[in-house]
C-alpha atoms as a PDB file:
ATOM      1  CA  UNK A   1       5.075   7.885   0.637  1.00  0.00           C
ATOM      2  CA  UNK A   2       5.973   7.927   4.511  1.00  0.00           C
ATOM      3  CA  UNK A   3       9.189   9.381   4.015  1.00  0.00           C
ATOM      4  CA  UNK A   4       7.200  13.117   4.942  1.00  0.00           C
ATOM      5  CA  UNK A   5       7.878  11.571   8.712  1.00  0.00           C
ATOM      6  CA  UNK A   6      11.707  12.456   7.797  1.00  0.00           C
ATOM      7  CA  UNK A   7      10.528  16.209   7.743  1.00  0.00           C
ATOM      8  CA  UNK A   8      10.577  17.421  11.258  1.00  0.00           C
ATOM      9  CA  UNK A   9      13.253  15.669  12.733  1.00  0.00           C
ATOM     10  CA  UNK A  10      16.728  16.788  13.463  1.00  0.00           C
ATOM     11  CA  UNK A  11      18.272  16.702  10.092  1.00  0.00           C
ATOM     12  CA  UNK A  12      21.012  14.511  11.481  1.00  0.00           C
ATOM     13  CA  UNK A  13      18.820  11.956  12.732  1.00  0.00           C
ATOM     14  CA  UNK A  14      16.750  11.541   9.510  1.00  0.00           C
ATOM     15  CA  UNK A  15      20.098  10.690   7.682  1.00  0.00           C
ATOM     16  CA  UNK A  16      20.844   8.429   9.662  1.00  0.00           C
ATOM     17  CA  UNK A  17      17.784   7.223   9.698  1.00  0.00           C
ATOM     18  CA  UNK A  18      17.406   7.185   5.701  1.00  0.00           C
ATOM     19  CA  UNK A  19      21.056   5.336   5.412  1.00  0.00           C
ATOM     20  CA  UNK A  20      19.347   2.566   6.932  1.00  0.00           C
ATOM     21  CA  UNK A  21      16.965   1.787   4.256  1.00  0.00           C
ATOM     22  CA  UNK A  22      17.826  -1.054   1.911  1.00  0.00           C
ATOM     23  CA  UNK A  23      17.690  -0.195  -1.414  1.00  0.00           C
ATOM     24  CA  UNK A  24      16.485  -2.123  -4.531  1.00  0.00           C
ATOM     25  CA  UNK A  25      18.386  -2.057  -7.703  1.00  0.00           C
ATOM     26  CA  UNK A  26      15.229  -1.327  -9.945  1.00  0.00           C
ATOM     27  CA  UNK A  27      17.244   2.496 -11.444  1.00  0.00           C
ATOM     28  CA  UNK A  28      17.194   0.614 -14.762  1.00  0.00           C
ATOM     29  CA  UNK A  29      13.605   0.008 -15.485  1.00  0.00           C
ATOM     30  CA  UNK A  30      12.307   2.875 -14.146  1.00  0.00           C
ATOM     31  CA  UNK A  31      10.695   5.906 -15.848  1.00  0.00           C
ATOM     32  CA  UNK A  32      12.286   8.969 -17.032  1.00  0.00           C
ATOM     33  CA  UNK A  33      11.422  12.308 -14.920  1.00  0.00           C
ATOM     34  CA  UNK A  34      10.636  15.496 -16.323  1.00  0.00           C
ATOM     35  CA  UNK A  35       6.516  15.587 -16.643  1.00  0.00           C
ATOM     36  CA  UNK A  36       3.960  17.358 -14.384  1.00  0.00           C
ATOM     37  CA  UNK A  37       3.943  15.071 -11.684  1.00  0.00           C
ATOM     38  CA  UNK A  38       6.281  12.109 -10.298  1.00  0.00           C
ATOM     39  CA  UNK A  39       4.735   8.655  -9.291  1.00  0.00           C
ATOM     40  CA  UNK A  40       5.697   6.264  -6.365  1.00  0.00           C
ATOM     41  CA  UNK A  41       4.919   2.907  -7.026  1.00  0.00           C
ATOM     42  CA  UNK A  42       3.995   1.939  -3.747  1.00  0.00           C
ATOM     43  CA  UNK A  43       4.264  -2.128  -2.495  1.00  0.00           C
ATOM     44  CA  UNK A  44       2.534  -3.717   0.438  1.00  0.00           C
ATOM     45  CA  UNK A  45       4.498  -6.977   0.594  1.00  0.00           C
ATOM     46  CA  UNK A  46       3.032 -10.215   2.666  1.00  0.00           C
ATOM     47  CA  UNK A  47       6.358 -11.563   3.483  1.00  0.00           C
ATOM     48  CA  UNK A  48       6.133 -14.305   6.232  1.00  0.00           C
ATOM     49  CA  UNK A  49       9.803 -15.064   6.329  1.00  0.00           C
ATOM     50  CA  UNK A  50      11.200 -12.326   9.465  1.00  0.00           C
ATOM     51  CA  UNK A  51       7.869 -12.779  11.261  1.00  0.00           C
ATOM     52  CA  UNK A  52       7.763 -14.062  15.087  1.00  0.00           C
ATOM     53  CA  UNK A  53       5.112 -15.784  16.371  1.00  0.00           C
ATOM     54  CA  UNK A  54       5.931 -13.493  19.613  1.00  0.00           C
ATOM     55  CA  UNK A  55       5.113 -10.529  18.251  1.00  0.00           C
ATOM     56  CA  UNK A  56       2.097  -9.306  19.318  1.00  0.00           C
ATOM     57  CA  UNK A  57       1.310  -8.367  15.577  1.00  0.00           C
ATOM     58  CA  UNK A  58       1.876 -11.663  13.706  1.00  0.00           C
ATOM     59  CA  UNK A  59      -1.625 -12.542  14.621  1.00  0.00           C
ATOM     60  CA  UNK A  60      -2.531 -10.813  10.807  1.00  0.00           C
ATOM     61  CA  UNK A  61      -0.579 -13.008   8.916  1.00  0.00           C
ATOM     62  CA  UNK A  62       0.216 -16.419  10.538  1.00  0.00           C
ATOM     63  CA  UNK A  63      -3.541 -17.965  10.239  1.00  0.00           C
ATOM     64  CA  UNK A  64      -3.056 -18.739   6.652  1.00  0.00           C
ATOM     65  CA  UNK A  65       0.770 -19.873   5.831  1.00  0.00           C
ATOM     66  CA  UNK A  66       1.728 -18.974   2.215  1.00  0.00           C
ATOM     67  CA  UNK A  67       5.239 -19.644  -0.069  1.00  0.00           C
ATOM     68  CA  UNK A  68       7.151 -16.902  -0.780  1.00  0.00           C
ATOM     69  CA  UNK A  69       6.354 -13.035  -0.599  1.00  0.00           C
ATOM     70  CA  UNK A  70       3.667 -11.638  -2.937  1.00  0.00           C
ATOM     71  CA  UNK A  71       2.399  -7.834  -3.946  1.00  0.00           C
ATOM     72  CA  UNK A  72      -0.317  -7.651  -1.391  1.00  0.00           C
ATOM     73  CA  UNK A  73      -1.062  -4.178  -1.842  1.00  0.00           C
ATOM     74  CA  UNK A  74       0.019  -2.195  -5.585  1.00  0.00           C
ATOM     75  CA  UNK A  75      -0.644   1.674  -4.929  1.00  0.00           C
ATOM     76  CA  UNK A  76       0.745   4.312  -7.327  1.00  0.00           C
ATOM     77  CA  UNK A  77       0.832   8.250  -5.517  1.00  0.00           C
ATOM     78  CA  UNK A  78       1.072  10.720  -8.168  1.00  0.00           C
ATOM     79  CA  UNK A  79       2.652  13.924  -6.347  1.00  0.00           C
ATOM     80  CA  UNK A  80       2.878  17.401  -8.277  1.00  0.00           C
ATOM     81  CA  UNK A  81       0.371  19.323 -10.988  1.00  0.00           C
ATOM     82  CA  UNK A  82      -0.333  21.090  -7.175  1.00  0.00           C
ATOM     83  CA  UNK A  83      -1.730  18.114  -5.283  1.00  0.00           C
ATOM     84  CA  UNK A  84      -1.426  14.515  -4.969  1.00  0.00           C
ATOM     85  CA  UNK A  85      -3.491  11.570  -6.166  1.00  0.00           C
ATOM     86  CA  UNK A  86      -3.785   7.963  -5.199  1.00  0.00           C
ATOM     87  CA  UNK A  87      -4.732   4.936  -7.600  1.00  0.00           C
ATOM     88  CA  UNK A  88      -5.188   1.779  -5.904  1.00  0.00           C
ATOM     89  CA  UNK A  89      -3.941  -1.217  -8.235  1.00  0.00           C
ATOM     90  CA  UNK A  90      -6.160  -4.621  -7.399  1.00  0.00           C
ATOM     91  CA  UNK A  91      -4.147  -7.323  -6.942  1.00  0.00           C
ATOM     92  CA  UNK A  92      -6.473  -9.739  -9.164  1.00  0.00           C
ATOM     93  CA  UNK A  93      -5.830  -7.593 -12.259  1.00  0.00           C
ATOM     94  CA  UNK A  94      -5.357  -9.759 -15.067  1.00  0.00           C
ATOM     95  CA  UNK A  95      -1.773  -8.780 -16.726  1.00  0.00           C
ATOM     96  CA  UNK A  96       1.015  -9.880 -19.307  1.00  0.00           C
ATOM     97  CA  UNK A  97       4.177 -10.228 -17.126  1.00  0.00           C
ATOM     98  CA  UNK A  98       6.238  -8.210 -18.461  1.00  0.00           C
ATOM     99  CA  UNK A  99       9.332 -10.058 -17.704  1.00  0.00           C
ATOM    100  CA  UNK A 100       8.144 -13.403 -18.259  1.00  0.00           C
ATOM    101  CA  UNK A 101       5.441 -12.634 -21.078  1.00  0.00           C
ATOM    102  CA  UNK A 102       2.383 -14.770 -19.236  1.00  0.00           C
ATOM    103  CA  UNK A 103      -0.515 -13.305 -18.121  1.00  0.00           C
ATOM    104  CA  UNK A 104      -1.540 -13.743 -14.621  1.00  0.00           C
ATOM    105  CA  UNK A 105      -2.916 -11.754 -11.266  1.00  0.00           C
ATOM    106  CA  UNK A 106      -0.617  -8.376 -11.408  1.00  0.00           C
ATOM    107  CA  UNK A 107       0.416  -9.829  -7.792  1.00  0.00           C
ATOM    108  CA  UNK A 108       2.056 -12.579  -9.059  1.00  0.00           C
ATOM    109  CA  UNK A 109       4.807 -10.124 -10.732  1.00  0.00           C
ATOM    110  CA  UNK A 110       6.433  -9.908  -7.981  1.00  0.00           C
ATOM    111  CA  UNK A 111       7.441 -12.788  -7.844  1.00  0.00           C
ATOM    112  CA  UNK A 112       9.618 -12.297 -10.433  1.00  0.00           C
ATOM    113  CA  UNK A 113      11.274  -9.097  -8.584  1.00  0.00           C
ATOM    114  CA  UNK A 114      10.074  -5.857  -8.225  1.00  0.00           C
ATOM    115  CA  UNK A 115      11.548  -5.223 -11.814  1.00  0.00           C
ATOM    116  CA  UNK A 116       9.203  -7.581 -13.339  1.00  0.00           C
ATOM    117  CA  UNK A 117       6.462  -5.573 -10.886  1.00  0.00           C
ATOM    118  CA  UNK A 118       7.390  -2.298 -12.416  1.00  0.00           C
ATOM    119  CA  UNK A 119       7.778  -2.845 -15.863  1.00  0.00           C
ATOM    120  CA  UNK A 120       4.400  -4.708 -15.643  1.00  0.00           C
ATOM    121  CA  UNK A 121       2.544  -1.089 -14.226  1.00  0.00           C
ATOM    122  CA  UNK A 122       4.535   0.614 -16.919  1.00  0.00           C
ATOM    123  CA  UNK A 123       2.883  -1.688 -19.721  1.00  0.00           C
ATOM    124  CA  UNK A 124      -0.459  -0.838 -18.612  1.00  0.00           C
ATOM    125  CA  UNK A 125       0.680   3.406 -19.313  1.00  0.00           C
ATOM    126  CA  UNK A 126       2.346   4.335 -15.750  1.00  0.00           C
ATOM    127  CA  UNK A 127       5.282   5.721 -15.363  1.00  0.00           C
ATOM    128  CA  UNK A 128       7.177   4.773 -12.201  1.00  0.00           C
ATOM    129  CA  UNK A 129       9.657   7.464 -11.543  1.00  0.00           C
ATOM    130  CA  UNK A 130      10.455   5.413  -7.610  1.00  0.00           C
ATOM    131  CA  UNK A 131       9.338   2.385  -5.895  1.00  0.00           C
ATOM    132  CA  UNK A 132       8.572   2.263  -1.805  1.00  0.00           C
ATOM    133  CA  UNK A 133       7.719  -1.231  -0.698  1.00  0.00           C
ATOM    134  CA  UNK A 134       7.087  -2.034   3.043  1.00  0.00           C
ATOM    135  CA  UNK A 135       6.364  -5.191   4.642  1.00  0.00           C
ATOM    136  CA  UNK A 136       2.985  -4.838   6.663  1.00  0.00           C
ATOM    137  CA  UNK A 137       4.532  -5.746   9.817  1.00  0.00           C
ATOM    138  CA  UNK A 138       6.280  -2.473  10.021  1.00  0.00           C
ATOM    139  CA  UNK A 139       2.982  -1.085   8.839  1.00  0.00           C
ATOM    140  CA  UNK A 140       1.687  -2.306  12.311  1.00  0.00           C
ATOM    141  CA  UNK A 141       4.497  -1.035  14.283  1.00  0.00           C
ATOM    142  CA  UNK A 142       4.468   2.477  12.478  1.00  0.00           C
ATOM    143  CA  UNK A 143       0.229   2.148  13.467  1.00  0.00           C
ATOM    144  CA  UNK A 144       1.576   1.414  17.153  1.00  0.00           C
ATOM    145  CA  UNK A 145       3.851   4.309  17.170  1.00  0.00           C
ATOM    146  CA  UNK A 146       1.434   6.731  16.436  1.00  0.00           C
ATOM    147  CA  UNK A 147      -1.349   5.594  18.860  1.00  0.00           C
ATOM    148  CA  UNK A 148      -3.293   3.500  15.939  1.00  0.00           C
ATOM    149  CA  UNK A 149      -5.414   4.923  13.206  1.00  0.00           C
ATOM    150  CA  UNK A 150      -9.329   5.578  13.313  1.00  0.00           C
ATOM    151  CA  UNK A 151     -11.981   4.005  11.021  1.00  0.00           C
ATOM    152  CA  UNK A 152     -15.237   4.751  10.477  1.00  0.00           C
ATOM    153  CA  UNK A 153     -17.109   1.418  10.445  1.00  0.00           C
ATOM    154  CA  UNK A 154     -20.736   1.452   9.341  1.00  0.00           C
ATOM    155  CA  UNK A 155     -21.745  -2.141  11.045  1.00  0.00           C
ATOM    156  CA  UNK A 156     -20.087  -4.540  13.073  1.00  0.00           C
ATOM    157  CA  UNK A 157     -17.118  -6.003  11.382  1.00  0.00           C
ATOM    158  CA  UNK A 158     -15.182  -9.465  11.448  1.00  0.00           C
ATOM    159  CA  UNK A 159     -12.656 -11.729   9.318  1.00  0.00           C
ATOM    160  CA  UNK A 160     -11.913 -15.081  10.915  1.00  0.00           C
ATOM    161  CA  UNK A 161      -9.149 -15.345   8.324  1.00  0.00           C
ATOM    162  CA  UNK A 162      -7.498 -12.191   9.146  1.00  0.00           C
ATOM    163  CA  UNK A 163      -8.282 -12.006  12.505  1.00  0.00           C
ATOM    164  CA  UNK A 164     -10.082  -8.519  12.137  1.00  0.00           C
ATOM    165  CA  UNK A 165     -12.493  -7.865  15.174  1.00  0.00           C
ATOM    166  CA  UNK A 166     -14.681  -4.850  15.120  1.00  0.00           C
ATOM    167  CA  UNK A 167     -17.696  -5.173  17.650  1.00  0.00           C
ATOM    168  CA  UNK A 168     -19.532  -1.751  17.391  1.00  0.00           C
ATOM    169  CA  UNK A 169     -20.218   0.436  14.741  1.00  0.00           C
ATOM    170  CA  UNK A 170     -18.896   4.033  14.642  1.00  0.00           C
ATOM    171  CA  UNK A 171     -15.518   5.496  14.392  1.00  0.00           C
ATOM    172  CA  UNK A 172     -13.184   3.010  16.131  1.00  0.00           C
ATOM    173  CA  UNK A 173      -9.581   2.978  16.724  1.00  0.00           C
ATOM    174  CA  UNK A 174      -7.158   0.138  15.451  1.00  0.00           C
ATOM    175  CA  UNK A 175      -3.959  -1.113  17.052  1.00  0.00           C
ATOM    176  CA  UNK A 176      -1.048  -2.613  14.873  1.00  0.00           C
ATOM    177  CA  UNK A 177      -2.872  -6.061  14.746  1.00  0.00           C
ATOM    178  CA  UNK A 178      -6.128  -5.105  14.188  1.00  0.00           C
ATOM    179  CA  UNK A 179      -5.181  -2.418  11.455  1.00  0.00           C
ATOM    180  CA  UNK A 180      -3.247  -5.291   9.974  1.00  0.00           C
ATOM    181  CA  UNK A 181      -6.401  -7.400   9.912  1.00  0.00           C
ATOM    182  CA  UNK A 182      -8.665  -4.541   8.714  1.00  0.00           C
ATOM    183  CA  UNK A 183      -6.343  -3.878   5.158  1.00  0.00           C
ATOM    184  CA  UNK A 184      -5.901  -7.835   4.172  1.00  0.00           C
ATOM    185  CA  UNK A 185      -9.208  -8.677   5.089  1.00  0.00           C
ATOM    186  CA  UNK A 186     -10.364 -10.820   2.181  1.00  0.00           C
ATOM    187  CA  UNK A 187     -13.668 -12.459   3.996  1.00  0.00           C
ATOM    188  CA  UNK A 188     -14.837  -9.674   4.918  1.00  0.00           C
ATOM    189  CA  UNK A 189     -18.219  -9.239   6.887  1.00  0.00           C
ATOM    190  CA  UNK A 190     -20.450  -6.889   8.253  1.00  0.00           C
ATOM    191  CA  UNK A 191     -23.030  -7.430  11.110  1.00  0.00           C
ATOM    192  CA  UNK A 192     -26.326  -5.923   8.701  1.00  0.00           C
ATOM    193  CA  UNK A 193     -29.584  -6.409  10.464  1.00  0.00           C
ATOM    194  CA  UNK A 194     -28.999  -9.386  12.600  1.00  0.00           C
ATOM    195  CA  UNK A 195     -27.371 -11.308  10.004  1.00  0.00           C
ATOM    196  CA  UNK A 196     -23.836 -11.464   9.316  1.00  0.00           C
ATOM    197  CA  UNK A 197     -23.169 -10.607   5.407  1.00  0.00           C
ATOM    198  CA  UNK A 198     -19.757 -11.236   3.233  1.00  0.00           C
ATOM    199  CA  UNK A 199     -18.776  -8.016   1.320  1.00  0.00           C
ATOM    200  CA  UNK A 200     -19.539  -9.296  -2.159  1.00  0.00           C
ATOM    201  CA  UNK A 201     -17.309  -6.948  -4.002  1.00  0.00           C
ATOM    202  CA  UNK A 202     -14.147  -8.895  -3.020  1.00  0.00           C
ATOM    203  CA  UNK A 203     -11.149  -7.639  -4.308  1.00  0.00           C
ATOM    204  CA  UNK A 204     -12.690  -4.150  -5.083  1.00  0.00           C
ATOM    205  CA  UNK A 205     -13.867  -3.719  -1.665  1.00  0.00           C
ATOM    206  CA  UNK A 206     -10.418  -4.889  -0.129  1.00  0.00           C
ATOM    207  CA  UNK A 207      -9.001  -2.488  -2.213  1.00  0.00           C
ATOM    208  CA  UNK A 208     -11.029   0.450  -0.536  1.00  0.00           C
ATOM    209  CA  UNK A 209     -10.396  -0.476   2.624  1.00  0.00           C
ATOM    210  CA  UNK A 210      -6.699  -0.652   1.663  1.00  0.00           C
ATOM    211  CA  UNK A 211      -7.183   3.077   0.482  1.00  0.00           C
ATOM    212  CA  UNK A 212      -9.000   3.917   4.414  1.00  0.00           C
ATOM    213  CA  UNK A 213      -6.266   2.220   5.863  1.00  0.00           C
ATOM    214  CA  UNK A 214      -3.300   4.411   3.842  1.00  0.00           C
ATOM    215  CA  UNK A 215      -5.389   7.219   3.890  1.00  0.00           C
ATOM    216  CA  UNK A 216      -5.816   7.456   7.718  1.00  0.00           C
ATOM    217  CA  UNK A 217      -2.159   6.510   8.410  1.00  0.00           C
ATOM    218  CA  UNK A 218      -0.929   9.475   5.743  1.00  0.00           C
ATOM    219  CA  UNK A 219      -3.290  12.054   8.142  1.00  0.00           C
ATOM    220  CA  UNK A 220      -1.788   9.985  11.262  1.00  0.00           C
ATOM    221  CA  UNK A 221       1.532  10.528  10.657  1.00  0.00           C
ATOM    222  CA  UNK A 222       1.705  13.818   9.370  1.00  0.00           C
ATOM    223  CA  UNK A 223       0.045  15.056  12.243  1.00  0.00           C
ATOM    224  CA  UNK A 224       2.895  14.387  14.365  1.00  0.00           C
ATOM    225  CA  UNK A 225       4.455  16.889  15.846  1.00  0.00           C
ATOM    226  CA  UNK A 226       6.494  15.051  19.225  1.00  0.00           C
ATOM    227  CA  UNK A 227      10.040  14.786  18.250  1.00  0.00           C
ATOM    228  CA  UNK A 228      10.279  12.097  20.466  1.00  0.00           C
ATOM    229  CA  UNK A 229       6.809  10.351  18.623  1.00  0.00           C
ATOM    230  CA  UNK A 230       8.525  10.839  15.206  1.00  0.00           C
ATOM    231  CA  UNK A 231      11.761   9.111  16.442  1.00  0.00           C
ATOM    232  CA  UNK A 232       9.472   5.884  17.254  1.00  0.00           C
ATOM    233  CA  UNK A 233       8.129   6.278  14.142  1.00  0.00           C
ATOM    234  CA  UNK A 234      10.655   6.333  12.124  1.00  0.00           C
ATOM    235  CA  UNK A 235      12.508   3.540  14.091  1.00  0.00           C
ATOM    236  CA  UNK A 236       9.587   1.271  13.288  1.00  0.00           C
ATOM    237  CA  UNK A 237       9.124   2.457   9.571  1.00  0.00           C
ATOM    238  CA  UNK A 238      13.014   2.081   8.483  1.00  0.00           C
ATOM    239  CA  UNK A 239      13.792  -1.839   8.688  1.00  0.00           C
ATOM    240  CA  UNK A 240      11.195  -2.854   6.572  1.00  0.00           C
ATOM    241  CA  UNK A 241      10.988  -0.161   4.313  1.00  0.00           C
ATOM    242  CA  UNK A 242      13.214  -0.555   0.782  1.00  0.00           C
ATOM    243  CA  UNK A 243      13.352   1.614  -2.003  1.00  0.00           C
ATOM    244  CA  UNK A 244      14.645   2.067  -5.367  1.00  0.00           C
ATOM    245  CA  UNK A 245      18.293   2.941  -5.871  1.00  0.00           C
ATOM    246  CA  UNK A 246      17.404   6.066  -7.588  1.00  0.00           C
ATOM    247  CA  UNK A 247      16.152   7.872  -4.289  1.00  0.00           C
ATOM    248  CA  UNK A 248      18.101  10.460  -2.840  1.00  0.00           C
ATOM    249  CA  UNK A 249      17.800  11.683   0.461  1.00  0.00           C
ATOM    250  CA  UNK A 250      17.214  15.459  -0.779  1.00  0.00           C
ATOM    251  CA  UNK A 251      14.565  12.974  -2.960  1.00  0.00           C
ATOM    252  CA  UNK A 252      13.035  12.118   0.328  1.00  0.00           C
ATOM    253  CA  UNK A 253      12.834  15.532   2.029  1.00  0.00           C
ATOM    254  CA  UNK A 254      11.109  17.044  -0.978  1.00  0.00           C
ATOM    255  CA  UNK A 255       8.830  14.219  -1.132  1.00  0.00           C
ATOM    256  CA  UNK A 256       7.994  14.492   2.433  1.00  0.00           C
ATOM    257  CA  UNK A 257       7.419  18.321   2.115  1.00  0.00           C
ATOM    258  CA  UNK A 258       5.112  18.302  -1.035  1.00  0.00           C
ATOM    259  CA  UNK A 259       3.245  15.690   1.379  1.00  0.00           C
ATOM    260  CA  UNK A 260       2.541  17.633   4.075  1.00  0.00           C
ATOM    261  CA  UNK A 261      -0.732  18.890   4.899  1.00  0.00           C
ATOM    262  CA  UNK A 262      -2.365  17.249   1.986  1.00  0.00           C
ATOM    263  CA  UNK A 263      -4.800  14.559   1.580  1.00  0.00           C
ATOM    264  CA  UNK A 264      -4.037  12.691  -1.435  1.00  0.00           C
ATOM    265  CA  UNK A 265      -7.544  12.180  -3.913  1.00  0.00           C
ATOM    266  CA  UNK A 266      -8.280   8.808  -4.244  1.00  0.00           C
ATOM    267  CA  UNK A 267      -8.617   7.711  -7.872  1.00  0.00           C
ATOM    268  CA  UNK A 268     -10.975   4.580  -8.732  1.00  0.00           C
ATOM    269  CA  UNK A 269      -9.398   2.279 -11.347  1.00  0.00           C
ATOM    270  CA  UNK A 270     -12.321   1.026 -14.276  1.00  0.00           C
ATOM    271  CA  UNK A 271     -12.119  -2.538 -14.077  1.00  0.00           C
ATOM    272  CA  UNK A 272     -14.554  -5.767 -14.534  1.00  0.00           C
ATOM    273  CA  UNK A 273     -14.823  -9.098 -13.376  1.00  0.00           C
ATOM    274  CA  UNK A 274     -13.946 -11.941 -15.710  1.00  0.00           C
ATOM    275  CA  UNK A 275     -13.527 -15.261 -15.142  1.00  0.00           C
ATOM    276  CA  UNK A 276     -10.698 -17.032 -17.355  1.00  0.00           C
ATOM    277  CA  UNK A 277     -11.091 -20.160 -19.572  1.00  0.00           C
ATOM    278  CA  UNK A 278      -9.306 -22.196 -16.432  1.00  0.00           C
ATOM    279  CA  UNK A 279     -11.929 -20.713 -14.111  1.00  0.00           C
ATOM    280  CA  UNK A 280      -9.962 -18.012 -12.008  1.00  0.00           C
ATOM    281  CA  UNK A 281     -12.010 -15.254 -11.088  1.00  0.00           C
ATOM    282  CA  UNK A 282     -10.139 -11.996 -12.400  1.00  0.00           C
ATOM    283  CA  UNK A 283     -10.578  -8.599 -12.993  1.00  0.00           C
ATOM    284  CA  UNK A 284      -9.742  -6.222 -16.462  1.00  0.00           C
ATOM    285  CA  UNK A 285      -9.634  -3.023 -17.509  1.00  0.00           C
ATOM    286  CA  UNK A 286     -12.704  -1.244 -18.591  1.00  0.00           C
ATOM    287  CA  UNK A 287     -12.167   0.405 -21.342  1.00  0.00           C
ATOM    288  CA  UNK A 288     -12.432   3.781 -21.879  1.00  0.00           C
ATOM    289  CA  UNK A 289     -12.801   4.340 -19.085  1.00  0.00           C
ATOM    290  CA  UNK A 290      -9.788   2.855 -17.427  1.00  0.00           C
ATOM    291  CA  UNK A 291      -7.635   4.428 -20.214  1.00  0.00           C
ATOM    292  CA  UNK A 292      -9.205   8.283 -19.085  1.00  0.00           C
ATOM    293  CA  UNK A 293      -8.037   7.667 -15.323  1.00  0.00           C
ATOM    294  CA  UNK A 294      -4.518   5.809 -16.425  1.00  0.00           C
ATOM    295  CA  UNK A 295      -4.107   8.944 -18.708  1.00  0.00           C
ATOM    296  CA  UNK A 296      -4.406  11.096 -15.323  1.00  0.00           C
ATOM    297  CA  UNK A 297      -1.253   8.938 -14.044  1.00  0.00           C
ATOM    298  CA  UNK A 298       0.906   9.120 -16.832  1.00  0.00           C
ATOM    299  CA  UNK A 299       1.713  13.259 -17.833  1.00  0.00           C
END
């Protein structure tokens, strides 16, 4: 997805750049190319394990100390048929692993490896031609390098848990941190008429927020122009950035140039809350629906 920051730079540079990228060996499991359109499995990972408590962007993540890394975010971008679409995955979906064959939170997946992850997406009908995963904290530093992203926030807006801190209403601009806070927010509340309300949709209403959040940084970043700005920016995007073994730099450039200028249409996936016989609140496809969209996904 952020590989369109490659385009622009001295060709040189972004190769250099690109050869720095650890890749995943994932070729094996995934999808075959030749439809309309390619998809990039997309993973926000929660890792804890490289973060410093110095860094003025571990705030996010060190309140609430977790094992392991897990699939925060799950985002597939569907590039070609002449635009490019974005289907937001929630991490609560209830799944059969397809690795392990136990059914679970898709998150849990990854735990497995991001093998498990994409043959898991493909058993729902997705194809996953490549896979981009990113650790958040180089999410904040790519927010810091291009001067934060803007929000529109209808009320006031806090998350003790995540740290998020929005005072006033109206558009606002986030920092690293606080854009950090804004897309894991899980207790999130809003400031309604004097009384301070928990979004009730939970997992659905992080998952919007995760769409702002990607959204925002997309227009962010392909606004840049500074050679210099897209140097910093792909300096802070590169070490914790990993892709699938498949993806070739000539991969990347094309990717970056079908990109550019657009605004990729958020797609909602049909799902609905259950709560399982050992009383975990999850969430399922709705079908047809869910089916109809997937089927948009999968050409």
């Amino acid at each position: 997805m952020l590989l369109l920051l490659f385009v622009g730079l001295p060709l040189g540079f972004a190769y250099v750049q690109f050869q720095k990228i650890e890749r995943v060996e994932v070729g094996s499991v995934l999808s075959p190319g030749g439809g309309s359109g390619t998809n990039y499995l997309i993973v926000g990972s929660d890792s804890r394990q490289d973060i410093d408590a110095s860094d003025p962007n571990s705030g996010a993540f060190l309140g609430t100390p977790v094992d392991g890394e897990r699939a925060d975010t799950i985002i597939v971008l569907r590039v070609g048929d002449g635009g490019a679409s974005m289907l937001s995955i929630p991490r609560d979906l209830w799944v059969t692993n397809a690795e392990t064959g136990e059914v679970g939170r898709i998150n849990s997946t990854y735990a497995n490896g991001p093998d498990a992850l994409i043959q898991t997406v493909q058993g729902i009908g997705i194809p996953v031609h490549h896979y981009l995963e990113i650790d958040f904290t180089s999410f904040a530093g790519l927010v810091d390098a291009v001067g934060g992203i803007t929000v529109e926030f209808p009320h006031p807006a806090r998350d003790e848990k995540s740290g998020l801190n929005v005072p006033t209403a109206g558009t606002v601009t986030l920092d690293g941190e606080q854009a950090l806070a804004y897309v894991r927010s899980r207790s999130y509340t809003e400031l309604v008429d004097g009384q301070w309300r928990t979004d009730p949709t939970g997992d659905l209403g992080r998952v919007e927020r995760q769409r702002v959040f990607l959204t925002s940084l997309l227009s962010s970043v392909g606004g840049v122009r500074n050679p210099n700005t897209l140097r910093q920016v792909a300096s802070a995007l590169a070490p914790g950035l990993r892709i699938d073994d498949e993806l070739s730099f000539l991969d990347a450039l094309r990717l970056g140039w079908n990109l550019k200028g657009l605004s990729p249409v958020s797609v909602d996936l049909p799902v609905v809350p259950r709560t399982t016989s050992g009383g975990a609140a999850v969430l399922e496809l709705s079908e047809p629906d869910a089916a109809a969209v997937i089927g948009q996904f999968s050409g």
